[in-house]
Protein backbone atom coordinates (compact mmCIF):
# COMPACT_ATOMS: atom_id res chain seq x y z
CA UNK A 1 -69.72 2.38 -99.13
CA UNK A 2 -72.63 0.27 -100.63
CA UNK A 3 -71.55 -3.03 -101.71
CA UNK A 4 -70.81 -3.77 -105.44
CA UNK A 5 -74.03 -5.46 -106.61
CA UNK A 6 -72.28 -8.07 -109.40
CA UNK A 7 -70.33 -9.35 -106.43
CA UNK A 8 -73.53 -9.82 -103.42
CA UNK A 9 -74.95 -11.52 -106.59
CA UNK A 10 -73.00 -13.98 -107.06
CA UNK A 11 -72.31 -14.76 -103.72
CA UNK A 12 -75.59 -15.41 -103.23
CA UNK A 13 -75.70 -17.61 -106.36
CA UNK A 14 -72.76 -19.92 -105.18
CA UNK A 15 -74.33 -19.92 -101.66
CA UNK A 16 -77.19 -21.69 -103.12
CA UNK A 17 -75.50 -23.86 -105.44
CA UNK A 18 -72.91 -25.18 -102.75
CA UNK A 19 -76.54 -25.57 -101.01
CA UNK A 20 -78.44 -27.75 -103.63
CA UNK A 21 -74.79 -29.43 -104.91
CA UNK A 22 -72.44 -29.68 -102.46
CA UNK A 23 -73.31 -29.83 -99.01
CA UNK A 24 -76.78 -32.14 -99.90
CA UNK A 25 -76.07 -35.59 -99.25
CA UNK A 26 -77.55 -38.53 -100.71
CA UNK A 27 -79.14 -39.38 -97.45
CA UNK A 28 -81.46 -35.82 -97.63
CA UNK A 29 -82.14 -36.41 -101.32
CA UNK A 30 -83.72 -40.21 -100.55
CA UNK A 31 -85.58 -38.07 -97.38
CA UNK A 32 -86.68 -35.38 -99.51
CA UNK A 33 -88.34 -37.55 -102.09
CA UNK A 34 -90.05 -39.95 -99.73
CA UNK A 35 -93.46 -40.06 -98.94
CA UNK A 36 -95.35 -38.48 -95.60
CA UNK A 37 -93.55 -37.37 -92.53
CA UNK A 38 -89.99 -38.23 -93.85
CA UNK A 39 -90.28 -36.18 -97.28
CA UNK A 40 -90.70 -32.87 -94.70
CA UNK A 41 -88.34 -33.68 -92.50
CA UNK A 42 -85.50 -33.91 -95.54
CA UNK A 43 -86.84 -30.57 -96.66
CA UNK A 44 -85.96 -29.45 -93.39
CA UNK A 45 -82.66 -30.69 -93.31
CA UNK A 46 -81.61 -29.25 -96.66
CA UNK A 47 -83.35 -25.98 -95.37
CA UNK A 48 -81.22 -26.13 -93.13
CA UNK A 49 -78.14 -26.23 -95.36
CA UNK A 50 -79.25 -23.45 -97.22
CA UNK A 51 -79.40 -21.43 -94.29
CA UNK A 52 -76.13 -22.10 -93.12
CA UNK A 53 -74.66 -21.22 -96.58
CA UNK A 54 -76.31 -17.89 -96.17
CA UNK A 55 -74.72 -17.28 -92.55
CA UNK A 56 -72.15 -15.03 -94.22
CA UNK A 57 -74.76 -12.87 -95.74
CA UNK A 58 -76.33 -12.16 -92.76
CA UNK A 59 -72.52 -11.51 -91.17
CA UNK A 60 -71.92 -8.54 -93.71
CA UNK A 61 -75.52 -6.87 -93.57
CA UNK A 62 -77.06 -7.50 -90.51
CA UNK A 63 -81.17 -7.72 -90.04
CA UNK A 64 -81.12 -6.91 -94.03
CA UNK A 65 -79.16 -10.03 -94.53
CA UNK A 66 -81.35 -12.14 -91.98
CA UNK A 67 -84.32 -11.30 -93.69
CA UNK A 68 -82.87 -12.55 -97.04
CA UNK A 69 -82.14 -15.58 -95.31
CA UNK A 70 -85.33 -16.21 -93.79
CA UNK A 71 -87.01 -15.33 -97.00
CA UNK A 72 -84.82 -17.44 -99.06
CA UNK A 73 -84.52 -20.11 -96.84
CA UNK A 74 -88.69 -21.05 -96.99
CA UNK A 75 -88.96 -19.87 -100.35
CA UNK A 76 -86.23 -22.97 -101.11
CA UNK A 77 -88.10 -24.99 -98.85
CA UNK A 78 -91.55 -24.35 -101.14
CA UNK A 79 -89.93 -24.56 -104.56
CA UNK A 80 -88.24 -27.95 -103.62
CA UNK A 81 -91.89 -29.85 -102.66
CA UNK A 82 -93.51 -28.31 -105.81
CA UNK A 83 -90.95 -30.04 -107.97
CA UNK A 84 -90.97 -33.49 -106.36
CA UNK A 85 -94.62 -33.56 -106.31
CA UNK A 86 -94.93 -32.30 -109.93
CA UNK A 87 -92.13 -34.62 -111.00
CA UNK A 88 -93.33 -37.96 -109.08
CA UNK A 89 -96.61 -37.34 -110.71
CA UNK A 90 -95.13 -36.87 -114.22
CA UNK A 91 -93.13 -39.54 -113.71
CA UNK A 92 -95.58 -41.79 -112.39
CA UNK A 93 -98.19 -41.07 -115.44
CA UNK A 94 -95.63 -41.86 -117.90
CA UNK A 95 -94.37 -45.14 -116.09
CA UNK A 96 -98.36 -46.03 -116.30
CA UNK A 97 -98.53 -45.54 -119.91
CA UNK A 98 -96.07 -47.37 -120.79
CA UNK A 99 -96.97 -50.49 -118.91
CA UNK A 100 -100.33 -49.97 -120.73
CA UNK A 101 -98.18 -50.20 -123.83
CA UNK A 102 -96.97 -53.37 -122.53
CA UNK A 103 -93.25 -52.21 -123.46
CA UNK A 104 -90.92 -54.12 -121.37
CA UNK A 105 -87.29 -53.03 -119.95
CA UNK A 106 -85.39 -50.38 -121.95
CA UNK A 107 -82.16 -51.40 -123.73
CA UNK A 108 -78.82 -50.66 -121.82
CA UNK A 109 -78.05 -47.66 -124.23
CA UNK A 110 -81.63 -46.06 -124.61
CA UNK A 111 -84.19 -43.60 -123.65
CA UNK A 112 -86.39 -45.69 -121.55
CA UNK A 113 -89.52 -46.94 -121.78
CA UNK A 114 -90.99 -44.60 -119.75
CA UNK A 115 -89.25 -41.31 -120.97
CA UNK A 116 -90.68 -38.05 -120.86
CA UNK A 117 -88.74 -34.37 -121.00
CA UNK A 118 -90.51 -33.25 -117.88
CA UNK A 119 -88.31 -34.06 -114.61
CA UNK A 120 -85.95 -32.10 -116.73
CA UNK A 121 -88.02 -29.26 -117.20
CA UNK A 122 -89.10 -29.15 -113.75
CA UNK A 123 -85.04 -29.09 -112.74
CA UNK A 124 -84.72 -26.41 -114.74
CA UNK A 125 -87.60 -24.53 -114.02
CA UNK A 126 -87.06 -25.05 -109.88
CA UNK A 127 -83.35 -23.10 -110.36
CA UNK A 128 -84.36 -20.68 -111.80
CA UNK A 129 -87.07 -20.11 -109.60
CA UNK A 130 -84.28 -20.26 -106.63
CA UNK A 131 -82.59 -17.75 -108.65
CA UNK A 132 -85.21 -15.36 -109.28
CA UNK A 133 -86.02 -15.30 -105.67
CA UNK A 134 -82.79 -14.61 -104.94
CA UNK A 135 -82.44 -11.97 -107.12
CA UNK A 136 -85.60 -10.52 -105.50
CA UNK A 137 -84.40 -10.73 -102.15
CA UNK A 138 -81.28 -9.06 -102.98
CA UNK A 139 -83.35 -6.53 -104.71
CA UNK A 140 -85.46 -5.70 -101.60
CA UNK A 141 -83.16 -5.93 -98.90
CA UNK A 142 -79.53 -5.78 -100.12
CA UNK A 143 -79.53 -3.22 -102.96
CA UNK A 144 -77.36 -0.35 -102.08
CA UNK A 145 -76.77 -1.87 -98.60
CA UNK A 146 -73.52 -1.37 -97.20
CA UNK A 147 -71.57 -4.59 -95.65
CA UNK A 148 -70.78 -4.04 -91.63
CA UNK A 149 -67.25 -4.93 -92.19
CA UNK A 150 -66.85 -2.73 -94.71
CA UNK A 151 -64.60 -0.45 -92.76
CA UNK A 152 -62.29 -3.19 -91.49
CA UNK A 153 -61.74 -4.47 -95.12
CA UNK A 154 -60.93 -1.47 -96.13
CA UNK A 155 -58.46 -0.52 -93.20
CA UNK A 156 -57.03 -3.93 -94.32
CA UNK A 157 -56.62 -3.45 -97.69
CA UNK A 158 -54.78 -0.20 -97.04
CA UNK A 159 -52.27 0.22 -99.91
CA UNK A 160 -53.94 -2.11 -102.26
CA UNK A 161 -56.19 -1.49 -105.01
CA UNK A 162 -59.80 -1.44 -105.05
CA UNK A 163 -60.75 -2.24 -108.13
CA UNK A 164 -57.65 -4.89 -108.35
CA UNK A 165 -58.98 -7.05 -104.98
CA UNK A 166 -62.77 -6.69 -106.41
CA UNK A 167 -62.32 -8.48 -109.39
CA UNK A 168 -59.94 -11.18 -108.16
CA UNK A 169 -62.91 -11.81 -105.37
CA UNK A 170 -65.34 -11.78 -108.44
CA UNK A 171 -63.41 -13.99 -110.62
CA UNK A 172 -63.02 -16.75 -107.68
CA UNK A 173 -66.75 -16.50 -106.90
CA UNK A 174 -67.60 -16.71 -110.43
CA UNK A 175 -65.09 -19.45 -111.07
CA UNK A 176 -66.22 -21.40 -108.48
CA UNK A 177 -69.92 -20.89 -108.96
CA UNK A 178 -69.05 -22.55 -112.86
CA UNK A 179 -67.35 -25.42 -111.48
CA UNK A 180 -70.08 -26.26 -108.97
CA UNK A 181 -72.93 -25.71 -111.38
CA UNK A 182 -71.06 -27.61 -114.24
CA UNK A 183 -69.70 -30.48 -112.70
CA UNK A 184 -72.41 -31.34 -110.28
CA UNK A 185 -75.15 -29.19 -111.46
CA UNK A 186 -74.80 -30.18 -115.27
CA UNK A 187 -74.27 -34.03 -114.63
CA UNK A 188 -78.16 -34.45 -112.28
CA UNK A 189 -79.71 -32.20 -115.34
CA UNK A 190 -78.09 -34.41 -118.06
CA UNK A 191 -79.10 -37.12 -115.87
CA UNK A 192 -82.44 -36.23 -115.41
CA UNK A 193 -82.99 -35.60 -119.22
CA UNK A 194 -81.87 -38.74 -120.38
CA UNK A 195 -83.04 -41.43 -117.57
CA UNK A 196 -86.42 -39.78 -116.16
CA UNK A 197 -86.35 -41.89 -112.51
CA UNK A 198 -89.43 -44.39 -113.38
CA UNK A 199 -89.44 -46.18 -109.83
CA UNK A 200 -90.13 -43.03 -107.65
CA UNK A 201 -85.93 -43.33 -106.03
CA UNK A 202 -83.81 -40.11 -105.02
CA UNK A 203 -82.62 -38.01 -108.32
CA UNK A 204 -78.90 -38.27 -106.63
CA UNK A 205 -79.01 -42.01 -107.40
CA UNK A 206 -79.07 -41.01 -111.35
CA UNK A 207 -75.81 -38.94 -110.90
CA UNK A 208 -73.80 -41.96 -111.94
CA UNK A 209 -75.29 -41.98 -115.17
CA UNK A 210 -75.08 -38.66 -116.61
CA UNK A 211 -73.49 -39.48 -119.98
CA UNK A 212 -74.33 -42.12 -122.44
CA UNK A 213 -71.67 -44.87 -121.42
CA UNK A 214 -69.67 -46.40 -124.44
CA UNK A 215 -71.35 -50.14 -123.94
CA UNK A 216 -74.14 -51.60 -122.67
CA UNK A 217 -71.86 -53.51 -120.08
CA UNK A 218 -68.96 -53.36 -118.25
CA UNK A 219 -66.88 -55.76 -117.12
CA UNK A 220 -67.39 -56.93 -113.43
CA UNK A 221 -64.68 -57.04 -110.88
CA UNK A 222 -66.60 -60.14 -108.65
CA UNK A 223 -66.57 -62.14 -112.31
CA UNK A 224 -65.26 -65.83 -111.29
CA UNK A 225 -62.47 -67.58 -112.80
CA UNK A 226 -64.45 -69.68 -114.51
CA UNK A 227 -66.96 -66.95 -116.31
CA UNK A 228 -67.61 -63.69 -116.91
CA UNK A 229 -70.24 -60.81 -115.13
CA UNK A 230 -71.80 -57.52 -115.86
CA UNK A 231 -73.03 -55.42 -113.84
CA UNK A 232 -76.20 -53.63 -115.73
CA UNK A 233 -77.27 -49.98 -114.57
CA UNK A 234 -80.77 -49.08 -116.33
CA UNK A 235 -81.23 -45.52 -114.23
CA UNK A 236 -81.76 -46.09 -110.83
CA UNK A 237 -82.38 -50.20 -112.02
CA UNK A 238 -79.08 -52.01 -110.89
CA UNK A 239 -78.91 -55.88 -111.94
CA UNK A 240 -75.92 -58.64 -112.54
CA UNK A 241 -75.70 -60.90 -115.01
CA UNK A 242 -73.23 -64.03 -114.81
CA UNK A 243 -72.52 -66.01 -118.00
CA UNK A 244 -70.61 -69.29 -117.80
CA UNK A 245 -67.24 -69.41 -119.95
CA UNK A 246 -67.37 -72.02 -122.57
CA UNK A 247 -64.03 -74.15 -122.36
CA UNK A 248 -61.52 -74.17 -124.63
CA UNK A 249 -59.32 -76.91 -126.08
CA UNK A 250 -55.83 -76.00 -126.04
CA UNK A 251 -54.34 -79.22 -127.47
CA UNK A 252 -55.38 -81.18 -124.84
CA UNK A 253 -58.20 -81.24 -121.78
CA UNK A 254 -60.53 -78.15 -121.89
CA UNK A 255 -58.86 -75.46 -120.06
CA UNK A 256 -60.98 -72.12 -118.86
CA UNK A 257 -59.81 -69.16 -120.39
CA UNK A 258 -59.08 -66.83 -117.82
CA UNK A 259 -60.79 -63.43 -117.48
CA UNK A 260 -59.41 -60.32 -118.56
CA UNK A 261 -58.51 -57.26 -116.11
CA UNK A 262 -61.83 -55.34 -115.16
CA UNK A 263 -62.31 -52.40 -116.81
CA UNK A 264 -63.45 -48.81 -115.15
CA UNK A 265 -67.59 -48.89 -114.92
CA UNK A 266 -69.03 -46.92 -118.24
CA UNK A 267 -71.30 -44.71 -116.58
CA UNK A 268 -67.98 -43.10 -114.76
CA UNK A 269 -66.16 -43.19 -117.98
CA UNK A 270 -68.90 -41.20 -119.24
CA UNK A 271 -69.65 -38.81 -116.69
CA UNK A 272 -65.70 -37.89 -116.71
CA UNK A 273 -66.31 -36.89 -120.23
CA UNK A 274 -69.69 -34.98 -120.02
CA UNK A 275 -67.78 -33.19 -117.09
CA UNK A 276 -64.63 -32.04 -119.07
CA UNK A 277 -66.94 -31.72 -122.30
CA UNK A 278 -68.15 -28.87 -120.51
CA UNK A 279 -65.73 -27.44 -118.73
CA UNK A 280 -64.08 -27.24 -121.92
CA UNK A 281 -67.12 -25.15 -123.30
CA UNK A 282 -67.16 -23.12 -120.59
CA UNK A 283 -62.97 -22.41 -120.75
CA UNK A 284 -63.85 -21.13 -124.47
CA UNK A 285 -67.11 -19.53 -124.41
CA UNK A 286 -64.98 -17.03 -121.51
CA UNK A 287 -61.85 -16.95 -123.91
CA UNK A 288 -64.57 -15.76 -126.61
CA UNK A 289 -63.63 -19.38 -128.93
CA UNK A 290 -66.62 -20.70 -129.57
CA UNK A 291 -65.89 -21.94 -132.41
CA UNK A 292 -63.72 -24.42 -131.11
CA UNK A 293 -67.21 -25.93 -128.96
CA UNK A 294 -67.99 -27.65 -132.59
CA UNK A 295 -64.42 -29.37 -132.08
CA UNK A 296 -65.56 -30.70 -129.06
CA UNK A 297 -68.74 -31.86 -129.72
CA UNK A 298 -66.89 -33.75 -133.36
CA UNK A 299 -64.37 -35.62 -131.14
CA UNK A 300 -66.59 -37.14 -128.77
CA UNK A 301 -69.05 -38.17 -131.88
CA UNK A 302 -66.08 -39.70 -133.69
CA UNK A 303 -65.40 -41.86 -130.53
CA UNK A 304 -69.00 -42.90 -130.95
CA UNK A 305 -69.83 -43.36 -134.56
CA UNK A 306 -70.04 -46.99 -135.19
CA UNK A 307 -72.47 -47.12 -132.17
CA UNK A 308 -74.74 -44.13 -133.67
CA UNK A 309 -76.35 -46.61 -136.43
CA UNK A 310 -78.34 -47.97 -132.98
CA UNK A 311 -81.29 -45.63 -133.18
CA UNK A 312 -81.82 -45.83 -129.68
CA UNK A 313 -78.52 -45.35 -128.43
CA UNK A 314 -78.09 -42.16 -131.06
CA UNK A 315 -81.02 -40.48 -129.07
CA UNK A 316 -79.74 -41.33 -126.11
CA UNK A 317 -76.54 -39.92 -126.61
CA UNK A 318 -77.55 -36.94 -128.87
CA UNK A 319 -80.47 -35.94 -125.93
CA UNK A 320 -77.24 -36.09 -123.57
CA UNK A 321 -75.17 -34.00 -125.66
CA UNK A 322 -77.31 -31.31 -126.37
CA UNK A 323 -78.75 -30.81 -122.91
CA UNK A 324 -74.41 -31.01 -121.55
CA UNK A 325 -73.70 -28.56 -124.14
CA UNK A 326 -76.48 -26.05 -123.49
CA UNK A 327 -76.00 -26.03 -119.77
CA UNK A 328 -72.45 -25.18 -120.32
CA UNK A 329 -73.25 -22.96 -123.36
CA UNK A 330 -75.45 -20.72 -120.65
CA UNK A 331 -73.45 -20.82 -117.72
CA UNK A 332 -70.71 -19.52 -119.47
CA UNK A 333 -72.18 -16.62 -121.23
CA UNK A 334 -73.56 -15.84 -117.67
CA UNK A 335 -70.35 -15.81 -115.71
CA UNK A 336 -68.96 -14.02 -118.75
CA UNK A 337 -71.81 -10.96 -118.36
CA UNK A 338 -70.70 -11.12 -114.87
CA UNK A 339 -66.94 -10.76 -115.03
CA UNK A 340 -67.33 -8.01 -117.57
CA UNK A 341 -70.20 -5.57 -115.49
């Protein structure tokens, strides 16, 4: 029996997003975007992730599924060093115009000096190029295909219903396809729209930063007794700043007053919320509720209103909205098309 083609899919989908999201450390991210010898050889090292993600597609369908994964697997490889190189040169050309502006650092809460749309568009455009080339490879060599084990499934499924198993093994692989794509996925896009990497580091370093955080600042937990300490994240810029505590007279000699408790970094804070901002989306665009997306969108603008008479921090935080919302928007309507075919 050919295999049902909603479900090969979207196991190839979540094959190459537990690829490019899960499995892909930090470490092959910094190699990949290097220069020379070392940008290859991290290319070949997440290559070789996306191959072994693919392993089970060549289990179920043989020399079919081994040329999917060869053709995949290089076609990644390709679509990867087109987007670096397109993005460092973007990147570069818009950090050069802006020092020719003589603009200096961007504030805490802003777009950058150096911001440009592009790195975005080039994330988005290099998955769905990985998607349309896996659609094509399923089209060529796994259409109407049926899966080796096929016959042992089915002897051990005896009893049980068909169409009952095959959409509780859709609805995980569709469920866990969202998850990936919006809570790693959604968070380096949102990242990449709203901090464009100006010094030429990895994009996973950005990752932290996916949401506009609340302040400027955060509380440091190093801060000495005797003054307080920020620790400043400006995209992949990381500084400290110490200020000295003026004493206080408390009816007698000048005493110190003693720091508060350190609060949770802001650009955590924020990513938690960009992540369960969509998730949210996604639970009610699949419960057909969208409607209720505007009450998400109005709660997390209340909690920001005094802050949205900054003109830079409103773009900065409406450009990270609307790029959190549409990814979840999307992904949702997808996996619902899925479920229901």
């Amino acid at each position: 029996m050919p295999a049902d083609p909603v479900l090969t899919l979207a196991s190839l989908v979540l094959a190459h997003l537990v690829a490019d999201f899960v499995i892909q450390t930090g470490g092959v991210v910094a190699a990949k975007n290097a220069p020379g010898g070392r940008g290859w050889l991290g290319l070949g090292a997440h290559g070789l992730g996306v191959a072994v993600c693919l392993i089970p597609i060549v289990a179920a369908f043989g020399l079919a599924g081994f040329w999917t994964l060869s053709a995949v697997t290089l076609a990644h490889v390709v679509i990867d060093r087109a987007k670096i190189l397109f993005t460092r040169r973007v990147e570069r050309r818009a950090l050069d115009t802006a020092d020719a502006r003589h603009e200096g650092r961007p504030p805490a809460a802003g777009l950058g000096r150096a911001w440009t749309p592009l790195p975005a568009l080039y994330f988005a455009l290099d998955q769905l190029a990985h998607l349309a080339v896996l659609f094509a490879a399923w089209l060529v060599w796994l259409s109407g295909q049926t899966p080796s084990w096929s016959s042992f499934v089915g002897d051990l499924l005896s009893g049980r219903d068909p169409a009952v198993v095959h959409d509780v093994v859709l609805g995980i692989v569709v469920v866990t396809s969202l998850l990936i794509a919006n809570v790693r996925g959604g968070a380096l896009f949102v990242a990449t729209l709203v901090r464009p990497n100006e010094l030429g580091a990895e994009i996973g370093a950005l990752s932290g930063a996916a949401e506009p955080p609340p302040e400027a600042a955060a509380p440091a937990a190093g801060a000495g007794a005797g003054g307080r300490a920020w620790d400043i994240r400006i995209g992949p810029i990381a500084g400290r700043v110490e200020e000295e505590q003026p004493p206080v007279r408390a009816g007698g000699p000048t005493t110190p007053t003693p720091p508060g408790p350190p609060g949770p970094p802001a650009a955590q804070v924020g990513a938690t919320i960009g992540i369960l901002e969509r998730l949210l989306i996604v639970t009610f665009v699949l419960a057909g509720a969208e409607v209720a997306i505007g009450l998400v969108v109005a709660a997390k603008t209340i909690a920001r209103f005094r802050l949205l008479d900054d003109r830079d921090f409103a773009e900065y935080y409406l450009l990270g909205t609307l790029g959190s919302v549409t990814v979840a928007i999307l992904t949702g309507l997808v996996a619902k098309a899925a479920l229901a075919a």
